[in-house]
N, C-alpha and C. Protein backbone atom coordinates (compact mmCIF):
# COMPACT_ATOMS: atom_id res chain seq x y z
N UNK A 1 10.34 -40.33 54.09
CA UNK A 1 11.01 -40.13 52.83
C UNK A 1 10.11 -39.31 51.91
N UNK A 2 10.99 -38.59 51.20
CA UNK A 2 9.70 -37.58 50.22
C UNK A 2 9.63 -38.32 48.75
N UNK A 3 8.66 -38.25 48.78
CA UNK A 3 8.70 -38.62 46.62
C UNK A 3 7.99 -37.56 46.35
N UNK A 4 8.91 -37.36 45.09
CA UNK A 4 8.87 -35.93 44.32
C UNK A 4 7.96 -36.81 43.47
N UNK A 5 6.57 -36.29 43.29
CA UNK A 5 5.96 -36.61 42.19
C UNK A 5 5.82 -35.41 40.66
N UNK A 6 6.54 -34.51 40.64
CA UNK A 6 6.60 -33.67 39.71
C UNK A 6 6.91 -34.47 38.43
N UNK A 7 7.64 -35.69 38.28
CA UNK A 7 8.26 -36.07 36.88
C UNK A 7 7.35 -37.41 36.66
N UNK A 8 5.87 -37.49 37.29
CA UNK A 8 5.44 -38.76 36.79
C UNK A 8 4.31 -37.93 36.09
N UNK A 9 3.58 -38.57 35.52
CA UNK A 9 2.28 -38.79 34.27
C UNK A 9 1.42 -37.44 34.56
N UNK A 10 0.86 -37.37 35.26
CA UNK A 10 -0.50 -36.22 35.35
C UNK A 10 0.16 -34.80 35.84
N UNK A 11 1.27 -34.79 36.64
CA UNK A 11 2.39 -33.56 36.13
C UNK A 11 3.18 -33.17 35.00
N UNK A 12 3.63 -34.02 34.43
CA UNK A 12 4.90 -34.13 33.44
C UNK A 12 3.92 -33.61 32.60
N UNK A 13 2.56 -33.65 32.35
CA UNK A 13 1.82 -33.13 31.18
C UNK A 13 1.36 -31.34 31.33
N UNK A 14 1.98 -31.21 32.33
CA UNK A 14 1.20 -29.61 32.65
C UNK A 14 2.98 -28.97 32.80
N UNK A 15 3.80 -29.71 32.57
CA UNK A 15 5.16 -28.72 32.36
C UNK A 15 5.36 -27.38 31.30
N UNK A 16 4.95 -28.41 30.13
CA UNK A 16 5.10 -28.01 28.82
C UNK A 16 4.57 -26.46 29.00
N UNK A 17 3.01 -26.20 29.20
CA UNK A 17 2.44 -25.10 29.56
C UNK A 17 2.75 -24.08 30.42
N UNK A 18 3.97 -25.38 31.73
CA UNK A 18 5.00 -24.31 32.67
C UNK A 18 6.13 -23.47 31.93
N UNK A 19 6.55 -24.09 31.31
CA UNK A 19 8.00 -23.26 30.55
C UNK A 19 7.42 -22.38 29.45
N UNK A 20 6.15 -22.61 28.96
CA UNK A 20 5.85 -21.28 27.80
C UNK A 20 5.58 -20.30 28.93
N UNK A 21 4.90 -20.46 29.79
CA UNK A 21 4.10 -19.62 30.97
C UNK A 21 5.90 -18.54 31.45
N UNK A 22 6.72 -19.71 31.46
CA UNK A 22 7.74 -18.96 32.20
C UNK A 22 8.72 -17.99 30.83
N UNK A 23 8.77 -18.44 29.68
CA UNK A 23 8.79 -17.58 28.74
C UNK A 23 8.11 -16.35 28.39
N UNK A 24 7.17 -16.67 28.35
CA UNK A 24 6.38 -15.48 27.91
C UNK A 24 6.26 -14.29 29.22
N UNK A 25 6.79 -14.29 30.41
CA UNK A 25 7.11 -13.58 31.50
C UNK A 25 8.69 -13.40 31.79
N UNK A 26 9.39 -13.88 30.71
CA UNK A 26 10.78 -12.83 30.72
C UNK A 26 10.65 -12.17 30.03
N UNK A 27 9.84 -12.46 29.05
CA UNK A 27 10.09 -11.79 27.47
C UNK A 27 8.99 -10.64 27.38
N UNK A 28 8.20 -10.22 28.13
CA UNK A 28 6.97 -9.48 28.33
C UNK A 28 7.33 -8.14 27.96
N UNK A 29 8.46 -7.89 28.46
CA UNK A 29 8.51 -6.09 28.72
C UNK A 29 9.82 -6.27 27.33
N UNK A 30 10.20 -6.84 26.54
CA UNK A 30 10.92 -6.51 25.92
C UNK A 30 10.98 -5.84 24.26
N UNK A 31 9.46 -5.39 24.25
CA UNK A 31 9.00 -4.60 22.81
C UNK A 31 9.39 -5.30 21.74
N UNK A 32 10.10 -4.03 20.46
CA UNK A 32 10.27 -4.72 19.16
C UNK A 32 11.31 -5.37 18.75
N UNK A 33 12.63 -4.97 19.56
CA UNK A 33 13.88 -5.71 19.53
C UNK A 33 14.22 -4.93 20.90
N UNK A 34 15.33 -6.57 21.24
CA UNK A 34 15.88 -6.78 21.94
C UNK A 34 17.42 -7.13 21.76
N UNK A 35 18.38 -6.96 23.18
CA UNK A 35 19.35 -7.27 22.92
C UNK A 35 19.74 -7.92 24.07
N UNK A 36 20.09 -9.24 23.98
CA UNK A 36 20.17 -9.97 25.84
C UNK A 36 21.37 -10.97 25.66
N UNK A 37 22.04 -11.71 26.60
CA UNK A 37 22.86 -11.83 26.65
C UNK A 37 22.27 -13.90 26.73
N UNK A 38 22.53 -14.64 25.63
CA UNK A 38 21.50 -16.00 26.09
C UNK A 38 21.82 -16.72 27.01
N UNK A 39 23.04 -16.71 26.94
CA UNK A 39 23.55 -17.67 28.12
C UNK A 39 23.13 -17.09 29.42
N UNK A 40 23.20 -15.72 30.01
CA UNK A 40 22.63 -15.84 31.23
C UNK A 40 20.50 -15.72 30.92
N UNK A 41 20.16 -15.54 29.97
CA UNK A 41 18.77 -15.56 30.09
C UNK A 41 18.56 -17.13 30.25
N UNK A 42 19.24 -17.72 29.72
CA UNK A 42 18.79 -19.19 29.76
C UNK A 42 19.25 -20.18 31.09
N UNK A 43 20.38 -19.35 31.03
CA UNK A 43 20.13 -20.18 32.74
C UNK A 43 19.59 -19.52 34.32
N UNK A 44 18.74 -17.88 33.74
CA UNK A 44 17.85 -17.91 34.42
C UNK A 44 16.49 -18.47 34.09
N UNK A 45 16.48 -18.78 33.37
CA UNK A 45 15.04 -19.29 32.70
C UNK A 45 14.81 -20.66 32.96
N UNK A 46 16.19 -21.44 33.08
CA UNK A 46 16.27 -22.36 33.42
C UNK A 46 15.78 -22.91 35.10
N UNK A 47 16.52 -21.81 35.74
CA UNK A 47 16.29 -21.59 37.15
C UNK A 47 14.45 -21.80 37.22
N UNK A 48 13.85 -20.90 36.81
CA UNK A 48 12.88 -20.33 36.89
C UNK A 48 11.47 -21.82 36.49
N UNK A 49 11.91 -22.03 35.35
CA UNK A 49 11.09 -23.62 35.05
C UNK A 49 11.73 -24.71 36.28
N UNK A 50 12.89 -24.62 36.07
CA UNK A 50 13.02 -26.28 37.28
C UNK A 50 12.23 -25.56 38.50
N UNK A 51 12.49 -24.40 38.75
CA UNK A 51 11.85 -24.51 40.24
C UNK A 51 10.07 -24.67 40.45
N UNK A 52 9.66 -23.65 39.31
CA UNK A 52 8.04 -24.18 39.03
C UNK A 52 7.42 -25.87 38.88
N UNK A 53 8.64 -26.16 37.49
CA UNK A 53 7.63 -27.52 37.51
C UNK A 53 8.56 -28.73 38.71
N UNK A 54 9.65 -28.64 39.22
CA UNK A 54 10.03 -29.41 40.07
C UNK A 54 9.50 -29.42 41.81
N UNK A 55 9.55 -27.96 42.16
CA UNK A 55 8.96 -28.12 43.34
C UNK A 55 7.43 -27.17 43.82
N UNK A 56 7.13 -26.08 42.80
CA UNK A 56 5.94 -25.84 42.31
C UNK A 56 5.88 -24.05 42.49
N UNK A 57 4.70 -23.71 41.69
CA UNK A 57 4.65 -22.70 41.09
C UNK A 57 4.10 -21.75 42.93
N UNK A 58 4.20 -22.13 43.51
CA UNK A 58 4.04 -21.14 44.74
C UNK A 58 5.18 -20.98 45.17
N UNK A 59 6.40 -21.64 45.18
CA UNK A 59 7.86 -21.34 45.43
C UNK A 59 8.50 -20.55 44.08
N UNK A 60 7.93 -20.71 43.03
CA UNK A 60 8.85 -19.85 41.95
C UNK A 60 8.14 -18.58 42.20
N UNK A 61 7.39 -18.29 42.49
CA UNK A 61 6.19 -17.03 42.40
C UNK A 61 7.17 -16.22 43.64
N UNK A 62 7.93 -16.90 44.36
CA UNK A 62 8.39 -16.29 45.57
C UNK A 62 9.96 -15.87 44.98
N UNK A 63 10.21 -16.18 43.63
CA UNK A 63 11.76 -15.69 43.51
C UNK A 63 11.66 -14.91 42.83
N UNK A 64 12.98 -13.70 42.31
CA UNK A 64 13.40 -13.14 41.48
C UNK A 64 14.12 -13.36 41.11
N UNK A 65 15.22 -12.01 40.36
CA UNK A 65 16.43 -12.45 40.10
C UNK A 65 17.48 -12.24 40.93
N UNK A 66 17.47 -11.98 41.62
CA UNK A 66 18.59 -12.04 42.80
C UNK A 66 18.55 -13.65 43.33
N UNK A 67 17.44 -14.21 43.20
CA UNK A 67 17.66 -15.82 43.17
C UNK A 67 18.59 -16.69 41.90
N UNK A 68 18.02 -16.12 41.22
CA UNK A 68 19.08 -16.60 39.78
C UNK A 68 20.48 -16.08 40.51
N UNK A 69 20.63 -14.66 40.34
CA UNK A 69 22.00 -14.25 40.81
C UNK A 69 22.94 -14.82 41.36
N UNK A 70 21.89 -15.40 42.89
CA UNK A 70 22.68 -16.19 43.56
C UNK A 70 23.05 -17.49 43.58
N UNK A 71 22.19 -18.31 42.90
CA UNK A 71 22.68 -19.30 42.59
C UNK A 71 23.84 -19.20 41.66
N UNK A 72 23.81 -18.35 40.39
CA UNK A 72 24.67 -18.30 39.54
C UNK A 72 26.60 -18.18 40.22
N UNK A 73 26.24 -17.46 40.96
CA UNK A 73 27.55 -16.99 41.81
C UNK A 73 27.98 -18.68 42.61
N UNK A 74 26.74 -19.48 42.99
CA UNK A 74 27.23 -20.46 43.44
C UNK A 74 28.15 -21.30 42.97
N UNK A 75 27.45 -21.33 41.60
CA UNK A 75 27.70 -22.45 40.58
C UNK A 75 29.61 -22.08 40.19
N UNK A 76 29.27 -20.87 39.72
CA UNK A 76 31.00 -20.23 39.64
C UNK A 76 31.65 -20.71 40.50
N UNK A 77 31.53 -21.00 41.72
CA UNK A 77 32.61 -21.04 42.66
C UNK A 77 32.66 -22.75 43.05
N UNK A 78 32.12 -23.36 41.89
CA UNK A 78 32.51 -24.87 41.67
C UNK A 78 33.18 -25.28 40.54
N UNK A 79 34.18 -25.11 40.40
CA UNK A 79 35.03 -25.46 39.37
C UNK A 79 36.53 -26.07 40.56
N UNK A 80 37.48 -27.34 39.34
CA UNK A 80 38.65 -28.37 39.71
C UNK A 80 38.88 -27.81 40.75
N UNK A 81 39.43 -26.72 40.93
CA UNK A 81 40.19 -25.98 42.26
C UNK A 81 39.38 -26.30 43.45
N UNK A 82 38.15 -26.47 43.26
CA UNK A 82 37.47 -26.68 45.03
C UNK A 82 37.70 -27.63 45.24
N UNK A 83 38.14 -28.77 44.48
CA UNK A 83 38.60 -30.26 45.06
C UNK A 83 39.55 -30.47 45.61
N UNK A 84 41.04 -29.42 44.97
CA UNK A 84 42.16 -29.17 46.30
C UNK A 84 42.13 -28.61 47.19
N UNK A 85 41.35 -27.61 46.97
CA UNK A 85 41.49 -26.56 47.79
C UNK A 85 40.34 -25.58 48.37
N UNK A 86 38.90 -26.29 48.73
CA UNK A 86 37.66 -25.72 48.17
C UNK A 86 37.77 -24.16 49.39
N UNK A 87 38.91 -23.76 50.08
CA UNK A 87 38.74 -22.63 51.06
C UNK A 87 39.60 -21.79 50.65
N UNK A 88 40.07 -21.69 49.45
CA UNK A 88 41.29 -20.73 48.96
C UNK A 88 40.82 -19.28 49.22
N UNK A 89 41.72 -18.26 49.23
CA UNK A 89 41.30 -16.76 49.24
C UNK A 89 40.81 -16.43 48.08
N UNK A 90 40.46 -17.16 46.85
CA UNK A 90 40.26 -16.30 45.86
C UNK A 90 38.88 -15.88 45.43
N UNK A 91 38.89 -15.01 44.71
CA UNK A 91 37.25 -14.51 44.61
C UNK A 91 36.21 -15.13 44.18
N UNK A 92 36.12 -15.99 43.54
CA UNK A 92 34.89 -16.85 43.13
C UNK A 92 34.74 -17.74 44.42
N UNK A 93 35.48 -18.25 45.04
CA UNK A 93 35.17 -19.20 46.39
C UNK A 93 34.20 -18.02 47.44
N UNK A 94 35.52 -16.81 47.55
CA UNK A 94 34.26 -15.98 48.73
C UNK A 94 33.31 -15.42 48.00
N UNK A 95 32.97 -15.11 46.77
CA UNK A 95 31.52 -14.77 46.18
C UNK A 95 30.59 -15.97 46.58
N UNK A 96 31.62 -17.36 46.01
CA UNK A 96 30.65 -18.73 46.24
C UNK A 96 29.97 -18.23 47.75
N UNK A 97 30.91 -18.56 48.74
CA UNK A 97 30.46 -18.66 49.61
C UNK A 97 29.19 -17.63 50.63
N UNK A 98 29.83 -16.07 50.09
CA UNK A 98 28.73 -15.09 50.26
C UNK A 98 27.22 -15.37 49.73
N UNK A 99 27.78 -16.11 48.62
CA UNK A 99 26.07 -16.70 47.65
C UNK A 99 25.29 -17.43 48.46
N UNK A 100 25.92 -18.37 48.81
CA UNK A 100 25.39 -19.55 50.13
C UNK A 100 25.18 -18.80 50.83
N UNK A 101 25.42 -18.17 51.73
CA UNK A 101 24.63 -17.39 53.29
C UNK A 101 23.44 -16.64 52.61
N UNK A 102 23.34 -16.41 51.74
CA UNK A 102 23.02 -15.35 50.97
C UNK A 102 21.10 -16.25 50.69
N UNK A 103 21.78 -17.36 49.89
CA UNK A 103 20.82 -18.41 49.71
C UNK A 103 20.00 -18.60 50.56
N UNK A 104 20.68 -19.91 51.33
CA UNK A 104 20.19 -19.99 52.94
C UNK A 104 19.01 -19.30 53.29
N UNK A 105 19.73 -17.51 53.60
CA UNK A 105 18.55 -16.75 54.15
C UNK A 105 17.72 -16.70 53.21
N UNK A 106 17.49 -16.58 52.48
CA UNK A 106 15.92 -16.70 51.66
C UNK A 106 15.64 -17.80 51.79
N UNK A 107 15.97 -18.67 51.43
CA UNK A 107 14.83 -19.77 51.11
C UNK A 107 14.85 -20.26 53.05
N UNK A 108 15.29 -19.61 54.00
CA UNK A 108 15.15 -20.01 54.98
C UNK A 108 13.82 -19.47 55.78
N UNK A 109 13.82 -18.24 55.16
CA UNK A 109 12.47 -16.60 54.95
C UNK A 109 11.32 -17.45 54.55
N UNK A 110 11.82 -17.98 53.50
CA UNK A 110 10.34 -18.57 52.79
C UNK A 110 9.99 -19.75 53.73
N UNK A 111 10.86 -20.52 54.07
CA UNK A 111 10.61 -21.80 54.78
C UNK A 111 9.53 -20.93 55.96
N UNK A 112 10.23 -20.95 56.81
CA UNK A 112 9.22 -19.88 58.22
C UNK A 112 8.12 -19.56 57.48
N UNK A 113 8.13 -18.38 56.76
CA UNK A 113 7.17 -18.32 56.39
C UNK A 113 6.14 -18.82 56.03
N UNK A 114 6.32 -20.15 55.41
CA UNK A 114 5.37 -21.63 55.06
C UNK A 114 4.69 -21.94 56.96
N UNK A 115 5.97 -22.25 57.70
CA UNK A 115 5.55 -22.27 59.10
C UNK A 115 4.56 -21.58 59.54
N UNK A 116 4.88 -19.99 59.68
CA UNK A 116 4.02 -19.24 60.41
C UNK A 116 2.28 -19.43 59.54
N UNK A 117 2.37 -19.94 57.96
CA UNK A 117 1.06 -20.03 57.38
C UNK A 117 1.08 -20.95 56.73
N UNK A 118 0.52 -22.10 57.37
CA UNK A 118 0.64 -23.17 56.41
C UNK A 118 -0.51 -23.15 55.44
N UNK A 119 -0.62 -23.76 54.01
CA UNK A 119 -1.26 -23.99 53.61
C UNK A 119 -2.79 -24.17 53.57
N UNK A 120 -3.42 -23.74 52.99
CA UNK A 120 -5.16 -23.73 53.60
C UNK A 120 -5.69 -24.96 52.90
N UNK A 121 -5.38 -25.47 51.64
CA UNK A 121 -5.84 -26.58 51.20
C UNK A 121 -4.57 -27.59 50.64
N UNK A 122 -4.78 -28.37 49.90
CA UNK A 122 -3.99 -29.32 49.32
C UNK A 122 -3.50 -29.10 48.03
N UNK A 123 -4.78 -28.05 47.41
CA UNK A 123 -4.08 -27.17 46.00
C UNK A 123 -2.68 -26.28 45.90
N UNK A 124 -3.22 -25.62 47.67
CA UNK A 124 -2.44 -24.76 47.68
C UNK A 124 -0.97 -25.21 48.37
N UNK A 125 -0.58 -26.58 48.32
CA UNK A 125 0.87 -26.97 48.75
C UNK A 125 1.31 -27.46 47.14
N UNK A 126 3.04 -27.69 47.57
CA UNK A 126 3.77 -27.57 47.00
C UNK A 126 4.63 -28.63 47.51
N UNK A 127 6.13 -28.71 46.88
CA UNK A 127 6.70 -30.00 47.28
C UNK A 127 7.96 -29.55 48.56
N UNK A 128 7.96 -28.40 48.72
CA UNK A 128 8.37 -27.91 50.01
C UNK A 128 7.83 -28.17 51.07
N UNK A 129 6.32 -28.06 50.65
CA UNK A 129 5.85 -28.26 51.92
C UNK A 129 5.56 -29.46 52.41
N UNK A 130 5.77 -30.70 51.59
CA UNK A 130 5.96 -31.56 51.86
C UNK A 130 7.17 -31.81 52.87
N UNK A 131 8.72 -31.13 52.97
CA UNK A 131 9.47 -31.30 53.62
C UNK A 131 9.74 -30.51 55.34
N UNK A 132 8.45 -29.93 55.00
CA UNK A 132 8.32 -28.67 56.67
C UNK A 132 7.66 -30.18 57.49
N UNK A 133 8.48 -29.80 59.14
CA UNK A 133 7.85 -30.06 60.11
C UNK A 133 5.81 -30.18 59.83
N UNK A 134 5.63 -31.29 60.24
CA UNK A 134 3.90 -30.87 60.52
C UNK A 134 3.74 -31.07 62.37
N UNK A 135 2.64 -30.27 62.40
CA UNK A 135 2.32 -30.27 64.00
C UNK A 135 2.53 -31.81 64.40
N UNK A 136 2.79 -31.66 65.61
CA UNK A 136 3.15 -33.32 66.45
C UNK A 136 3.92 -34.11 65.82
N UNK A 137 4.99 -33.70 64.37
CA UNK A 137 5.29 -35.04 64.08
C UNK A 137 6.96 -35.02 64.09
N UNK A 138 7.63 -35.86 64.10
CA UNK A 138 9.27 -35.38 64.00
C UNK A 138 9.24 -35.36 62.42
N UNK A 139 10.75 -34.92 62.07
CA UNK A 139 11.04 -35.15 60.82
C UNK A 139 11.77 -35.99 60.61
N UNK A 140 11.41 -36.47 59.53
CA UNK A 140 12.18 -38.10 59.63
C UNK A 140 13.28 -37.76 58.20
């Protein structure tokens, strides 16, 4: 079983410093004024902190925005209608669903990738890698 230790005591105190960290790197290139749209900056930004301080800053370092993107497209294609009908022809279901394959392969890229190099120390893991195969062992 995994325990996520990201939301207890000696993490929960180094978040705070995660989300300015992740602010101050959208907002970098944007000079003296700006004009952005908040709702999607914020729920990429959002993206961007849960994935740092939840499963750690070597998996966010690995996304962009085509990760936001795609999740975003996910999320669209969950609304009442997927409960009757979650395979209808209409376009937010096959965007949904293009999003998912879409997903998948990356974070499936990154997974392997963790495989082919695991970690050199204990600094350098994350809470993914808590969930990879280790040599000789099953996954439980």
């Amino acid at each position: 079983m995994l325990h996520n230790t990201a939301l207890r005591g000696e993490h929960m105190k180094g978040h705070g410093a995660t989300i300015e960290h992740e602010v101050r790197q959208m907002i970098a290139g944007w000079g003296d004024h700006c004009e952005i749209d908040l709702l999607e900056f914020f729920a990429e930004l959002t993206i961007y902190t849960s994935t740092s301080c939840l499963i750690g800053t070597k998996f966010r370092n690995q996304l962009d925005a085509r990760f936001a993107h795609l999740y975003h497209e996910l999320k669209r294609g969950t609304d009442p209608l997927c409960y009757v009908g979650p395979y209808l022809p209409i376009g937010s279901f096959r965007r949904r669903d293009e999003a998912r394959v879409q997903l998948v392969e990356l974070v499936s890229g990154l997974m392997a990738g963790r495989l082919a190099d695991p970690p050199a120390s204990k600094d350098d893991r994350d809470m993914l890698d808590g969930a990879l195969p280790q040599a000789g062992k099953a996954m439980s």
